[in-house]
N, C-alpha and C. Protein backbone atom coordinates (compact mmCIF):
# COMPACT_ATOMS: atom_id res chain seq x y z
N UNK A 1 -32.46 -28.67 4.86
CA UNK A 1 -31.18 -28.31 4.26
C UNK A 1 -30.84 -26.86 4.63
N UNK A 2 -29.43 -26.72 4.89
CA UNK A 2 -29.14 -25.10 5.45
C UNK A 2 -28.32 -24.29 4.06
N UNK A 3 -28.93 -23.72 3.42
CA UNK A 3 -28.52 -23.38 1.86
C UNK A 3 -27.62 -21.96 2.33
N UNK A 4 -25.95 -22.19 1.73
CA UNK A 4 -25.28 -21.06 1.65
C UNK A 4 -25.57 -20.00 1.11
N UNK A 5 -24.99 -18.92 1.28
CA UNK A 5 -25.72 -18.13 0.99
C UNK A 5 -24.66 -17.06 -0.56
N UNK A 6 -25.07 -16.57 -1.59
CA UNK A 6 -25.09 -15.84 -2.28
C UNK A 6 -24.10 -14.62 -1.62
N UNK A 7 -22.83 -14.16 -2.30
CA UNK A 7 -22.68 -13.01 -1.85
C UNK A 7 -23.96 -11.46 -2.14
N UNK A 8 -24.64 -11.80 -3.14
CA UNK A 8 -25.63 -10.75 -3.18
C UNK A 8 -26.92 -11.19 -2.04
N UNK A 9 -27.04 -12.46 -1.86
CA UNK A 9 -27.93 -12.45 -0.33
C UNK A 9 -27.25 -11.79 0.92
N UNK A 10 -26.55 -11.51 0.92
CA UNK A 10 -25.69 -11.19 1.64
C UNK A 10 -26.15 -9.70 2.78
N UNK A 11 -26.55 -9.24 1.50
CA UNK A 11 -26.86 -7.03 1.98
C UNK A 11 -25.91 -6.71 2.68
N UNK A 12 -24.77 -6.85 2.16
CA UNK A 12 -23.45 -5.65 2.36
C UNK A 12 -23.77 -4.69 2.03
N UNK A 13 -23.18 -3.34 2.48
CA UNK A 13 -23.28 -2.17 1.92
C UNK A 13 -22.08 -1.94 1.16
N UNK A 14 -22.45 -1.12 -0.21
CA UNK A 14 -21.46 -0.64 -0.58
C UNK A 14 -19.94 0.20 0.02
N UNK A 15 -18.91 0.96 0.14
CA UNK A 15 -18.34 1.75 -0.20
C UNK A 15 -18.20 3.21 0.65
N UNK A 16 -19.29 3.49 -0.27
CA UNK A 16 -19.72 4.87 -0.21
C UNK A 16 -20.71 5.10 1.46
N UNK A 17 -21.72 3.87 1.10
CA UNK A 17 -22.62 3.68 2.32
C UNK A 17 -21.87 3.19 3.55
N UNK A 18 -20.69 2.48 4.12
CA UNK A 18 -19.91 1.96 4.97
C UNK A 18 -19.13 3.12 5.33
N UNK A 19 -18.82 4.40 4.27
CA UNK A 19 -18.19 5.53 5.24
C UNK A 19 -19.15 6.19 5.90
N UNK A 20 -20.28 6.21 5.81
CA UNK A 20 -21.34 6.69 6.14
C UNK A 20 -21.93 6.19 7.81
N UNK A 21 -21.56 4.89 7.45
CA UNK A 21 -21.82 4.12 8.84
C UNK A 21 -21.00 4.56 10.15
N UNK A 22 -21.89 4.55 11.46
CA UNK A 22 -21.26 4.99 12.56
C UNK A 22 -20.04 3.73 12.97
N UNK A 23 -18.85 3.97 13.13
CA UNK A 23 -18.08 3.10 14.07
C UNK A 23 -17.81 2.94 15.27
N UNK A 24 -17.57 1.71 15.60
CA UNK A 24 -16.47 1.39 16.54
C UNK A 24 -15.93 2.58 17.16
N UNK A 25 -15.87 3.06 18.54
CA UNK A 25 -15.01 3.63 19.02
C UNK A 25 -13.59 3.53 18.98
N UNK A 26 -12.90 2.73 17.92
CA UNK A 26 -11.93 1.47 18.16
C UNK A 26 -11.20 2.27 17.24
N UNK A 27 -9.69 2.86 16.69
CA UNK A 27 -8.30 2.52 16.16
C UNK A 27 -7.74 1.46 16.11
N UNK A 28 -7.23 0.91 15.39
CA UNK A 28 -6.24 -0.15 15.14
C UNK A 28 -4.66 0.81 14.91
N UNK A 29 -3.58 0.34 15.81
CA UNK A 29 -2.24 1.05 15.33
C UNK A 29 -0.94 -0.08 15.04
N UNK A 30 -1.00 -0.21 14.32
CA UNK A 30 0.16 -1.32 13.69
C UNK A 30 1.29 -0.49 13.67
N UNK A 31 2.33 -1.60 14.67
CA UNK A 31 3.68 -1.14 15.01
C UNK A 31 4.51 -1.68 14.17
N UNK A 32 5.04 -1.44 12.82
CA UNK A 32 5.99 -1.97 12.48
C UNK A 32 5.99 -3.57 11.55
N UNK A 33 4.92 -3.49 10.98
CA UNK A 33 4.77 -4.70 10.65
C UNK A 33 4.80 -4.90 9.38
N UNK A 34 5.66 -6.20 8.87
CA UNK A 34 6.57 -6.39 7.73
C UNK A 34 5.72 -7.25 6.84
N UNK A 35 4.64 -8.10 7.25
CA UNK A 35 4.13 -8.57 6.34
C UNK A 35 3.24 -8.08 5.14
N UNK A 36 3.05 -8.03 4.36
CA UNK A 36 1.86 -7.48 3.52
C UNK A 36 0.81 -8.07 3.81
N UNK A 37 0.85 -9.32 3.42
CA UNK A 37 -0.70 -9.80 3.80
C UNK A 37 -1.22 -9.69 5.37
N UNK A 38 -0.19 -10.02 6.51
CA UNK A 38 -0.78 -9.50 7.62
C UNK A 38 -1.10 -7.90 7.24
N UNK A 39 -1.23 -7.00 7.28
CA UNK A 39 -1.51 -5.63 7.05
C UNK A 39 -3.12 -5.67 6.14
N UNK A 40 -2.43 -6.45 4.76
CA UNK A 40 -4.02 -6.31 4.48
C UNK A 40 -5.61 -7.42 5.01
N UNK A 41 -4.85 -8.32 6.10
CA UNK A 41 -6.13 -8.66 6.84
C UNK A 41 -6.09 -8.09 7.68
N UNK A 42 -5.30 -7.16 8.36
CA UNK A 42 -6.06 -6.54 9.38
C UNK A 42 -6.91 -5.18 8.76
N UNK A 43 -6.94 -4.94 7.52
CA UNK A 43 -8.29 -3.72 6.55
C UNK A 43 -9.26 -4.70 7.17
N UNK A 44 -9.03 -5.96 5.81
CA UNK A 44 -10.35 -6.92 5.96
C UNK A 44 -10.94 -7.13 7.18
N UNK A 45 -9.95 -7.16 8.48
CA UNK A 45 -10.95 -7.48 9.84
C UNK A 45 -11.96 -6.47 10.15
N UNK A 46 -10.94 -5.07 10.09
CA UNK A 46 -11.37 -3.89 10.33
C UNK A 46 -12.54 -3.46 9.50
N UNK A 47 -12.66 -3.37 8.04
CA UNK A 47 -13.80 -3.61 7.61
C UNK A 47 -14.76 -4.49 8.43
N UNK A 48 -14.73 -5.26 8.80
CA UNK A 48 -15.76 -6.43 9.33
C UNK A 48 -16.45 -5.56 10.57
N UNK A 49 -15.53 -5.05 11.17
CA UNK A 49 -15.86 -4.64 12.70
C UNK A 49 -16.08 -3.26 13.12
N UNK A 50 -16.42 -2.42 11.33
CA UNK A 50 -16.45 -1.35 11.52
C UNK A 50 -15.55 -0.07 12.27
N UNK A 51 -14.11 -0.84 12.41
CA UNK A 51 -13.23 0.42 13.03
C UNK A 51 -13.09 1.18 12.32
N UNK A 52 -12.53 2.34 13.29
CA UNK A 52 -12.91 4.00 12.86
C UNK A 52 -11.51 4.04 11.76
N UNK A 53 -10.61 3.66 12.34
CA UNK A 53 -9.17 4.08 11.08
C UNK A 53 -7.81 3.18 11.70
N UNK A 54 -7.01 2.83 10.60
CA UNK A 54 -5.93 1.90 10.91
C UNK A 54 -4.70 2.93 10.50
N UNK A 55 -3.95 2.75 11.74
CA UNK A 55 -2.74 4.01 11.83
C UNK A 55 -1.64 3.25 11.42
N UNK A 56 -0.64 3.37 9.68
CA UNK A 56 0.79 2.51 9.64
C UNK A 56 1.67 3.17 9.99
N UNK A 57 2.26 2.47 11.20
CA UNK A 57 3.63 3.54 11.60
C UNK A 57 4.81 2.11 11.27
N UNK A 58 5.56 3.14 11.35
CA UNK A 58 7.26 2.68 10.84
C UNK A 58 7.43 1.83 9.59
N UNK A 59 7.70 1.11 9.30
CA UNK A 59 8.10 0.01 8.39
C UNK A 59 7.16 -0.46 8.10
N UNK A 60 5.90 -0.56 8.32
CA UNK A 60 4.24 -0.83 8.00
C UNK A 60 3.82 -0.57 6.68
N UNK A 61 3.75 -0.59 5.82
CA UNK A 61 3.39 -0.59 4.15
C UNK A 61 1.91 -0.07 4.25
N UNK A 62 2.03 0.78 3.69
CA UNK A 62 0.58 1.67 2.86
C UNK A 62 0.12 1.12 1.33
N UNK A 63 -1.09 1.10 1.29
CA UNK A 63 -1.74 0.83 0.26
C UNK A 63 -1.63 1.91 -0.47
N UNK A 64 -1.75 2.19 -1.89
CA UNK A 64 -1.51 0.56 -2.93
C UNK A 64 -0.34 -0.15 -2.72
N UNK A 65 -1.05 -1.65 -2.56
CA UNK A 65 0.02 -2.48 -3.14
C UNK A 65 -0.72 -4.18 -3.27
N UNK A 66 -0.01 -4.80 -4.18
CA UNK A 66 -0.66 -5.77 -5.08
C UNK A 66 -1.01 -6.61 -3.82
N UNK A 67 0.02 -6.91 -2.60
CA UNK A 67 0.38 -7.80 -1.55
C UNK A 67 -0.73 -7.31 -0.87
N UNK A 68 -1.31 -6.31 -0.17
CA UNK A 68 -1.79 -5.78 0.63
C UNK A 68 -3.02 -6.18 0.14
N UNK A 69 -3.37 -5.84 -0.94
CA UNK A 69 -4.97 -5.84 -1.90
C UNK A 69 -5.13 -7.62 -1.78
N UNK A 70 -4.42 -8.17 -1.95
CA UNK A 70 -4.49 -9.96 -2.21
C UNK A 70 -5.14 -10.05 -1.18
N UNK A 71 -5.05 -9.45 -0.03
CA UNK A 71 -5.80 -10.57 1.57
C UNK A 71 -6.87 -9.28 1.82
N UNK A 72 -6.55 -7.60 1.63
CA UNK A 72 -7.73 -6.89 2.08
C UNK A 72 -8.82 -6.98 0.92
N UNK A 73 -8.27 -7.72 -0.42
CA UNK A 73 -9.81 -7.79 -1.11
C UNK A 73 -11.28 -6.62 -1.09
N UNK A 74 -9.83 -5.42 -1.25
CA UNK A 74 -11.36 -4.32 -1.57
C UNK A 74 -11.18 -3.01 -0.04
N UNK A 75 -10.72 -3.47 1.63
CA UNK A 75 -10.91 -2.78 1.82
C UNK A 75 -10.16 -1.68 2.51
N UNK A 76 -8.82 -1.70 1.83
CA UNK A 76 -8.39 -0.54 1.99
C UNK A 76 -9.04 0.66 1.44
N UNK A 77 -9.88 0.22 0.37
CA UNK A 77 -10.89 1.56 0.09
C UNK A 77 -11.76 1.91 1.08
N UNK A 78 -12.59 1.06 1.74
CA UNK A 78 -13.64 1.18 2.87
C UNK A 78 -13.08 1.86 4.30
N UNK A 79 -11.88 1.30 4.82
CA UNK A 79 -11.56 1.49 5.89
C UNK A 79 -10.05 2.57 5.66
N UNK A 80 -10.97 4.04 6.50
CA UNK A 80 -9.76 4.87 6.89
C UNK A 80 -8.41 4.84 7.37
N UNK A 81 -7.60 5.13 6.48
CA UNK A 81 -5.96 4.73 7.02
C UNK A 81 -4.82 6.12 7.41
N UNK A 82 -3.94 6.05 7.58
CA UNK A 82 -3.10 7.51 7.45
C UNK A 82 -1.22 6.78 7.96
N UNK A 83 -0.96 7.03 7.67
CA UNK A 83 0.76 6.73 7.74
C UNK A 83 1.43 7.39 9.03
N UNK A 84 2.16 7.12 9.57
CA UNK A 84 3.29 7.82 10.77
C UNK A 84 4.62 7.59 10.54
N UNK A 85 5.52 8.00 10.69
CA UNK A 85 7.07 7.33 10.23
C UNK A 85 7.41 7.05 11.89
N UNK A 86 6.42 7.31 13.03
CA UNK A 86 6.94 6.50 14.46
C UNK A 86 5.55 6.41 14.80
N UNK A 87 5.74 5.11 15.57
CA UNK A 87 4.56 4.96 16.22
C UNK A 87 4.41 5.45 17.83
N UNK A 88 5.31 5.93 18.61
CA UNK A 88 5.34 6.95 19.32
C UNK A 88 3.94 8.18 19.01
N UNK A 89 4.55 8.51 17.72
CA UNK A 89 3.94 10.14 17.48
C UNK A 89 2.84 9.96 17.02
N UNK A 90 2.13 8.80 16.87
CA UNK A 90 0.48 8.52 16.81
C UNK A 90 -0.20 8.19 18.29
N UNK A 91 0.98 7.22 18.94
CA UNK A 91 0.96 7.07 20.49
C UNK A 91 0.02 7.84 21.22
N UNK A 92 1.31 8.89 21.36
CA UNK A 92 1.13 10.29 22.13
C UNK A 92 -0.16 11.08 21.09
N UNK A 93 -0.78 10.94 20.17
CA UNK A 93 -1.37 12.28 19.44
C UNK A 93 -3.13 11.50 20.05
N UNK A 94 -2.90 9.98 20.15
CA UNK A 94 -4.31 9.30 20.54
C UNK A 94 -4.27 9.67 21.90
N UNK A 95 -3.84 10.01 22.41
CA UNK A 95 -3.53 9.75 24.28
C UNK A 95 -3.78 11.41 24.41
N UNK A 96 -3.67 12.27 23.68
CA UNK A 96 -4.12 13.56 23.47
C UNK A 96 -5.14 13.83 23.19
N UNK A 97 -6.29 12.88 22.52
CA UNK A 97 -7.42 12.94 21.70
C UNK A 97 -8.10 11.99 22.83
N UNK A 98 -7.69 11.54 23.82
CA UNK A 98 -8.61 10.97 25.01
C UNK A 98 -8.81 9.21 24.66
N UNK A 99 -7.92 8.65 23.99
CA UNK A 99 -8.04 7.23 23.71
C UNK A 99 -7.44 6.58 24.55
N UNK A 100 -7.90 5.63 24.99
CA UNK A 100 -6.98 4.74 25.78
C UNK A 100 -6.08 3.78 25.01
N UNK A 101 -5.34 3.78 25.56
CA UNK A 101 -4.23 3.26 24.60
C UNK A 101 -4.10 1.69 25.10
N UNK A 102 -4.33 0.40 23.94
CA UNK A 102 -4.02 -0.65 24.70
C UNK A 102 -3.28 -1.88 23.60
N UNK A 103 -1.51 -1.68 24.35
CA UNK A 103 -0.76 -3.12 23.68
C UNK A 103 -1.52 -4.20 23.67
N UNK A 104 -1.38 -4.70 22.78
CA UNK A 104 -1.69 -6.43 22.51
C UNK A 104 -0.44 -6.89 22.83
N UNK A 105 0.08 -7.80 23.76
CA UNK A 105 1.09 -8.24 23.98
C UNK A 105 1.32 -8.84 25.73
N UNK A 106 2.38 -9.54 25.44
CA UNK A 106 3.09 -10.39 26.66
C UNK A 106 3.67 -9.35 27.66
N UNK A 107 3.27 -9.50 28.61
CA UNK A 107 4.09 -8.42 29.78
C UNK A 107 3.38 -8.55 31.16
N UNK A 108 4.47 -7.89 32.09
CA UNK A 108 3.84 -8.67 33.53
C UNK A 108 2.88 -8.25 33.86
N UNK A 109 2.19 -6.53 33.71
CA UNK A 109 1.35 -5.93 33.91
C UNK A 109 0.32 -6.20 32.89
N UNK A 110 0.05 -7.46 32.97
CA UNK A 110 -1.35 -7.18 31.62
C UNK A 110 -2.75 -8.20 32.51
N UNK A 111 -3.81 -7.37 31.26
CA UNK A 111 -4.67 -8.05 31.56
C UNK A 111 -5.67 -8.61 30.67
N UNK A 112 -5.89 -9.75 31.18
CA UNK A 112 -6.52 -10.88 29.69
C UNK A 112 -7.52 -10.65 29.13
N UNK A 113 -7.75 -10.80 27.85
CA UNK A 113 -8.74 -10.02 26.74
C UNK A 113 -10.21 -10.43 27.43
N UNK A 114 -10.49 -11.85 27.92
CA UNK A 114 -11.80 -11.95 28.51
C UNK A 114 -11.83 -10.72 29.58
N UNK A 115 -11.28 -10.50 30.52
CA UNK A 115 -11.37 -9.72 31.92
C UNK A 115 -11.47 -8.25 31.32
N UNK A 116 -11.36 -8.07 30.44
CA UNK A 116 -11.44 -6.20 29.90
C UNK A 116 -12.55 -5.88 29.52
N UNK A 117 -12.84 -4.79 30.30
CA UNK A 117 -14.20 -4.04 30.06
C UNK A 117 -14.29 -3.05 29.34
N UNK A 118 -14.70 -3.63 27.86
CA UNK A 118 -14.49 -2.66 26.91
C UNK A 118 -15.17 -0.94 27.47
N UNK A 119 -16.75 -1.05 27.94
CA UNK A 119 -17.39 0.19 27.95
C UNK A 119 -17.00 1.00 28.85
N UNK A 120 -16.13 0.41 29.66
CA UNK A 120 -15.47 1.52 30.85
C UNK A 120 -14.60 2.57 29.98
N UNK A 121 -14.36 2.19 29.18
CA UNK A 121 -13.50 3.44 27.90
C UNK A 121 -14.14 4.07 27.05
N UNK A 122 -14.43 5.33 26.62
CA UNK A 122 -15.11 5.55 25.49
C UNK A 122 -14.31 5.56 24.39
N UNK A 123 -13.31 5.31 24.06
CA UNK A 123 -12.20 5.36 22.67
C UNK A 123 -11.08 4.90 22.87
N UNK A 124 -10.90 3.44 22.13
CA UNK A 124 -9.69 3.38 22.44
C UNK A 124 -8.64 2.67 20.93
N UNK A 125 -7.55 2.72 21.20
CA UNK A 125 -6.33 2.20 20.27
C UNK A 125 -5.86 0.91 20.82
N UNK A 126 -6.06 0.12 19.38
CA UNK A 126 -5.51 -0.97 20.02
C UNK A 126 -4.36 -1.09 18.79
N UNK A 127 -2.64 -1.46 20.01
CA UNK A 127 -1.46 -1.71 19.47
C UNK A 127 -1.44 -2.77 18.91
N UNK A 128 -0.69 -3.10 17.63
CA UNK A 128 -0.35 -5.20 17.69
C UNK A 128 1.04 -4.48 16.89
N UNK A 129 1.83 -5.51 17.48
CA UNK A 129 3.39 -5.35 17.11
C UNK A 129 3.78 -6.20 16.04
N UNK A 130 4.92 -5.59 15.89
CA UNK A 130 6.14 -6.45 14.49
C UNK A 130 5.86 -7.97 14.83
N UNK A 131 5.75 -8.92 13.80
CA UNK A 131 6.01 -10.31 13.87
C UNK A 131 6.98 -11.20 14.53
N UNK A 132 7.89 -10.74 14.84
CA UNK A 132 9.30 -10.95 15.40
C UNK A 132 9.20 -10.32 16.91
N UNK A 133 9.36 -9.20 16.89
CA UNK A 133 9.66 -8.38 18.49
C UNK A 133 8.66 -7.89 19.31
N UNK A 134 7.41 -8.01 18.16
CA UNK A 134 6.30 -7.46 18.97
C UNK A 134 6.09 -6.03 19.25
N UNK A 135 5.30 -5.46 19.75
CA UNK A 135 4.78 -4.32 20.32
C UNK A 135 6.43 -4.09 20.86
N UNK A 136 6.66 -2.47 20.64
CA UNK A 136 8.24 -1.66 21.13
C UNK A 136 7.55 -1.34 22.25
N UNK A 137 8.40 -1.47 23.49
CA UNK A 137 8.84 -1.56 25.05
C UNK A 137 8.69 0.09 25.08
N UNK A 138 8.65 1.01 24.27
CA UNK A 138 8.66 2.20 24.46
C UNK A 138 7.13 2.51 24.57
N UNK A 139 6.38 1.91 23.41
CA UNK A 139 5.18 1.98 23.53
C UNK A 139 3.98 1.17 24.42
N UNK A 140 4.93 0.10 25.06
CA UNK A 140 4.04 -0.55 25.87
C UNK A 140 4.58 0.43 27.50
N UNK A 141 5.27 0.92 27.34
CA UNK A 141 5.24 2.22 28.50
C UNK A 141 4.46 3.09 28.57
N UNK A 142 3.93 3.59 27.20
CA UNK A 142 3.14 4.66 27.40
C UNK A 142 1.64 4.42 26.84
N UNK A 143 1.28 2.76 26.80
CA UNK A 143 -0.07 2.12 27.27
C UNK A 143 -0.38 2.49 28.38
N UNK A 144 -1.57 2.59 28.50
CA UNK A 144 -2.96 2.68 29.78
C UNK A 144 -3.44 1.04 30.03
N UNK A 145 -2.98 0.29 28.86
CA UNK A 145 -3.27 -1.34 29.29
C UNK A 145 -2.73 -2.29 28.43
N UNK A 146 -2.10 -3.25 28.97
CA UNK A 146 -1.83 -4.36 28.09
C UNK A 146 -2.67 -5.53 27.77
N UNK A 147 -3.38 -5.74 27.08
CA UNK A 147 -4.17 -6.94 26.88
C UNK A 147 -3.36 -8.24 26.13
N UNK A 148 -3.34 -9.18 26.86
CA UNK A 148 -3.12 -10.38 26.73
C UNK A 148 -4.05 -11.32 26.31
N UNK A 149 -4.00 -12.11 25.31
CA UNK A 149 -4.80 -13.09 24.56
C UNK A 149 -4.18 -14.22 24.85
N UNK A 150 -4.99 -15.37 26.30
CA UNK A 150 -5.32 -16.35 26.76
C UNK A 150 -4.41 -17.42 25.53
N UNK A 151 -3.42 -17.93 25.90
CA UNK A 151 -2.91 -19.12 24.76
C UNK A 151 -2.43 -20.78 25.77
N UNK A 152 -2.70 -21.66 25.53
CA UNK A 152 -2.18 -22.54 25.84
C UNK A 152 -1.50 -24.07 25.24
N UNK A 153 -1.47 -23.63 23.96
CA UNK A 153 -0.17 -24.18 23.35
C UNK A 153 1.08 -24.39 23.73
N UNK A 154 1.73 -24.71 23.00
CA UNK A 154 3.39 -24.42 22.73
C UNK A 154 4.32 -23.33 22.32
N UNK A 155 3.33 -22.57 21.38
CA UNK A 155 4.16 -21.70 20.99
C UNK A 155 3.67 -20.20 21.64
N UNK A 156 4.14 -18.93 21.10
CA UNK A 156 4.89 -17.91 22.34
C UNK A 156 3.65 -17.26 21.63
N UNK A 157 3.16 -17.27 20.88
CA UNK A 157 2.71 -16.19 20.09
C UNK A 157 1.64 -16.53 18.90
N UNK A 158 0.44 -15.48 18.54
CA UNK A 158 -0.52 -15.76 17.53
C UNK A 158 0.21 -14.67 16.10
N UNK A 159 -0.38 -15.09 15.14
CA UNK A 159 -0.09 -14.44 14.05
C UNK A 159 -0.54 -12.92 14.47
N UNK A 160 0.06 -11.62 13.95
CA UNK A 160 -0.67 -10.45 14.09
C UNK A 160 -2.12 -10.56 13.41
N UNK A 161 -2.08 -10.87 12.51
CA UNK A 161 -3.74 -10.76 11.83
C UNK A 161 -4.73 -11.45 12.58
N UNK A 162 -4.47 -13.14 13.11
CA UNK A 162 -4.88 -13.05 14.18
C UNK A 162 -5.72 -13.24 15.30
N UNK A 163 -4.23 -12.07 15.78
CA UNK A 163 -4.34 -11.81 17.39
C UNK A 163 -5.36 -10.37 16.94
N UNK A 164 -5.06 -9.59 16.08
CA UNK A 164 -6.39 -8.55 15.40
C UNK A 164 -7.54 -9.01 15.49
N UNK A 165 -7.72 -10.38 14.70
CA UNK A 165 -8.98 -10.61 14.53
C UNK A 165 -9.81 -10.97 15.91
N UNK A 166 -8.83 -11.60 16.70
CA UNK A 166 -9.76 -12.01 17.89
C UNK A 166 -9.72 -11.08 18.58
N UNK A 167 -8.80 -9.89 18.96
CA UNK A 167 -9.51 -9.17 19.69
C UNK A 167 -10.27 -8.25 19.20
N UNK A 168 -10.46 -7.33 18.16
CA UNK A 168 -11.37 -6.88 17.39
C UNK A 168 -12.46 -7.65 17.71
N UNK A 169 -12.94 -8.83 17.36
CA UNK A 169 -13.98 -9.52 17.75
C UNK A 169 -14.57 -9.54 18.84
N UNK A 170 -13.65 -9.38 20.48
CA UNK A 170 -14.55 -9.11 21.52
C UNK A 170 -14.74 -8.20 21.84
N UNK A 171 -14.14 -6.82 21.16
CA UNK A 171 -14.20 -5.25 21.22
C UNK A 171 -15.40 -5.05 20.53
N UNK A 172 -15.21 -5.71 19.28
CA UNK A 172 -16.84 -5.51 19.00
C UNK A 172 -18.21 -5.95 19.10
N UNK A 173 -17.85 -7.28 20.15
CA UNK A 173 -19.28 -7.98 20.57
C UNK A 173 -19.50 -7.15 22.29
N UNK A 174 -18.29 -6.78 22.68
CA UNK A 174 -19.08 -5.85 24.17
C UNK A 174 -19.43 -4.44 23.36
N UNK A 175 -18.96 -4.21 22.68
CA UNK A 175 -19.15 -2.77 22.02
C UNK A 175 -21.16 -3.08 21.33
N UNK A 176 -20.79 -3.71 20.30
CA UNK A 176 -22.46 -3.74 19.96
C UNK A 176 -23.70 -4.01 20.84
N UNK A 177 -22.93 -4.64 22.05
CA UNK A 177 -24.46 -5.45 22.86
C UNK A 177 -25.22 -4.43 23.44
């Protein structure tokens, strides 16, 4: 029998001990995004994957809020955040601080989340755009890369939370190995 497991079997770290922990070379920068609960699963992913800090620019909602707390369940406390009123001026301030800057999104110049070599970068930002328009054309100009997430459905597009979660996920399985 394969017995589930106990959240106290678990050995999470608290809080206190998780700021403590080394991260991810990794930013998360949310462009504009209207949902609450998308916003607060991308804490919860980010918690998971140990990123360093989640940047809300424009119309992006900051914690507290009841919506946000419902899906991050705890970790907007854990995971470092800070506000921008453009996402330009976090853009340009990571691209100053030596991050590579990389849209999540559709465009002719991109390249697919399998084919990216995370360790060729030592720090980087990853964009995910508004629900509707996606990553702004201003900011996928002043990307160093567009990563594209492999779809072959019908439809145009993954939820932002996600298209977060999966790529977070292979950022942090070439990142840990």
């Amino acid at each position: 029998m394969n017995k589930k497991l106990k959240n106290e079997e678990l050995n999470r770290v608290d809080v206190n001990t998780f700021k403590q922990l080394q991260k991810l070379p990794v930013v998360v920068v949310l462009d504009n995004i209207r949902s609450l609960n998308n916003i607060g699963s991308v804490f919860r992913t980010s918690d998971a994957f140990r990123v360093q800090k989640i940047f809300l620019c424009g119309i992006t909602a900051c914690p507290p809020h009841k919506d946000i707390h419902k899906t991050a369940l705890g970790a907007t406390e854990s995971v470092d955040w800070e506000y921008a009123e453009t996402t330009e001026s976090i853009v340009q301030r990571l691209k100053n601080e030596g991050y590579t800057i990389a849209s999540i999104e559709q465009a002719e110049r991109k390249t697919e989340l399998q084919d990216v070599v995370v360790k060729n970068n030592p720090k980087w930002a990853l964009v995910f755009g508004n629900e509707v328009f996606g990553v702004q054309q201003e900011i996928i100009d002043q990307s160093d890369v567009v990563i594209e997430i492999p779809q072959e459905g019908t439809k145009h597009s993954l939820n932002i939370s996600v298209s977060a979660g999966v790529v977070l996920w292979e950022f942090y399985k070439q990142l840990s190995a």
